[in-house]
Protein backbone atom coordinates (compact mmCIF):
# COMPACT_ATOMS: atom_id res chain seq x y z
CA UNK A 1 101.11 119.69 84.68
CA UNK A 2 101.78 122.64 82.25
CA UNK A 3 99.41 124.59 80.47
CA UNK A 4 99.10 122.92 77.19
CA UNK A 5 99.38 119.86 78.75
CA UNK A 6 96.30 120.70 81.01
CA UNK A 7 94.53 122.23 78.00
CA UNK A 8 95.02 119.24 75.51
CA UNK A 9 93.49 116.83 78.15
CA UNK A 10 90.43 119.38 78.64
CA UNK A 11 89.70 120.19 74.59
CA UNK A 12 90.39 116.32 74.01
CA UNK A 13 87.54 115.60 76.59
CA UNK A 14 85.40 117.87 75.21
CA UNK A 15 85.74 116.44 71.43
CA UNK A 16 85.65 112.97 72.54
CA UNK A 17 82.55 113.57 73.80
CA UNK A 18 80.80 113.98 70.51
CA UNK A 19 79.02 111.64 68.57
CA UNK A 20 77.44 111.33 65.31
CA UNK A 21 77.99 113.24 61.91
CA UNK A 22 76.58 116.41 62.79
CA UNK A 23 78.23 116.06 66.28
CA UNK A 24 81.36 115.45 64.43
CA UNK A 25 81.06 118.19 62.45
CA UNK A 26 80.81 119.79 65.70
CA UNK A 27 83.65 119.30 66.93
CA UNK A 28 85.91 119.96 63.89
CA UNK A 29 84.50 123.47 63.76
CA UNK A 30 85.68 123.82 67.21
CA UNK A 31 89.05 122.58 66.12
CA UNK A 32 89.10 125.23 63.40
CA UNK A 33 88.06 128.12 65.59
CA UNK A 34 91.15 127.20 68.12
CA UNK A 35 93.08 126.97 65.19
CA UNK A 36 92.24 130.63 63.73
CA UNK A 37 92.59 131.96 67.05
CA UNK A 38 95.72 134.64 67.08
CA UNK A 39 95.90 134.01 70.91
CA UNK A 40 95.50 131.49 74.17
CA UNK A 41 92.63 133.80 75.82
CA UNK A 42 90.34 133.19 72.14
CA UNK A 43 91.37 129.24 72.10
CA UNK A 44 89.98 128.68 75.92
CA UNK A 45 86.69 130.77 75.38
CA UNK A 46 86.12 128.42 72.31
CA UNK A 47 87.12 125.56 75.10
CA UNK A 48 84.60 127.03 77.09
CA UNK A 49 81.88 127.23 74.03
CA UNK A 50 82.26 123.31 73.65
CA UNK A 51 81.97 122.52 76.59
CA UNK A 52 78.43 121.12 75.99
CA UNK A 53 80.00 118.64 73.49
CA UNK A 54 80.66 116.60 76.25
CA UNK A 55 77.23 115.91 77.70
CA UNK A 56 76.53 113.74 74.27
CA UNK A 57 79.65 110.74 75.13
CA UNK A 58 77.31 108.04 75.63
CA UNK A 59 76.02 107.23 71.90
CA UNK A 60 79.79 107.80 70.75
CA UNK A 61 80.81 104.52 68.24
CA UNK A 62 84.70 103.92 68.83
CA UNK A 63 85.14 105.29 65.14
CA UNK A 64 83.53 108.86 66.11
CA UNK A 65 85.94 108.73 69.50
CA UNK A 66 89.08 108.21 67.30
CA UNK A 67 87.85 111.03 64.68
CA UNK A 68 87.32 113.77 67.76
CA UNK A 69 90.30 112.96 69.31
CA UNK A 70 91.88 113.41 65.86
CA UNK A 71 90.52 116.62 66.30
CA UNK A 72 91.70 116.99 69.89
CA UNK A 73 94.88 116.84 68.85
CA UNK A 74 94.99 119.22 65.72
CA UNK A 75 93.48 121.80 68.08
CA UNK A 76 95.96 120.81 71.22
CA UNK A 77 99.00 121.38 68.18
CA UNK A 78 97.27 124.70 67.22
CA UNK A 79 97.07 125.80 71.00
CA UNK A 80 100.43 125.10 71.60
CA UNK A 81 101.68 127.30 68.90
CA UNK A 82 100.36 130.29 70.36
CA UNK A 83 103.07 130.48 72.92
């Protein structure tokens, strides 16, 4: 499994596992840290960082899943830019 690949499925775990508005809040400033990062080494520390999102899965509605894996995604695209 490649890189990006491996990452995607690891930051979109970590977003899914938000829930609520200030959770999902969260989680989109996570996607726009990845996404200001100038390199791979800044996008996994902020992996790392939000790692805690995923302890709070269990209260997620199916509307707050499909908004952080929204996000998931945007930062998996943003990741993969940086080479």
């Amino acid at each position: 499994m490649g890189i990006a690949k491996t990452f995607f499925i690891g930051f979109s775990f970590t977003l899914v596992a938000a829930c609520g508005n200030s959770t999902l809040d969260e989680v989109e400033a996570a996607k726009d840290k990845v996404c200001a990062c100038k390199d791979k080494a800044c996008a996994i520390k902020v992996k790392k960082e939000t790692k805690g999102l995923r302890d709070k899965i269990k209260d997620m509605t199916n509307e707050d899943k499909l908004k952080a894996m929204k996000f998931g995604e945007q930062a998996a695209a943003c990741y993969q830019k940086l080479g």
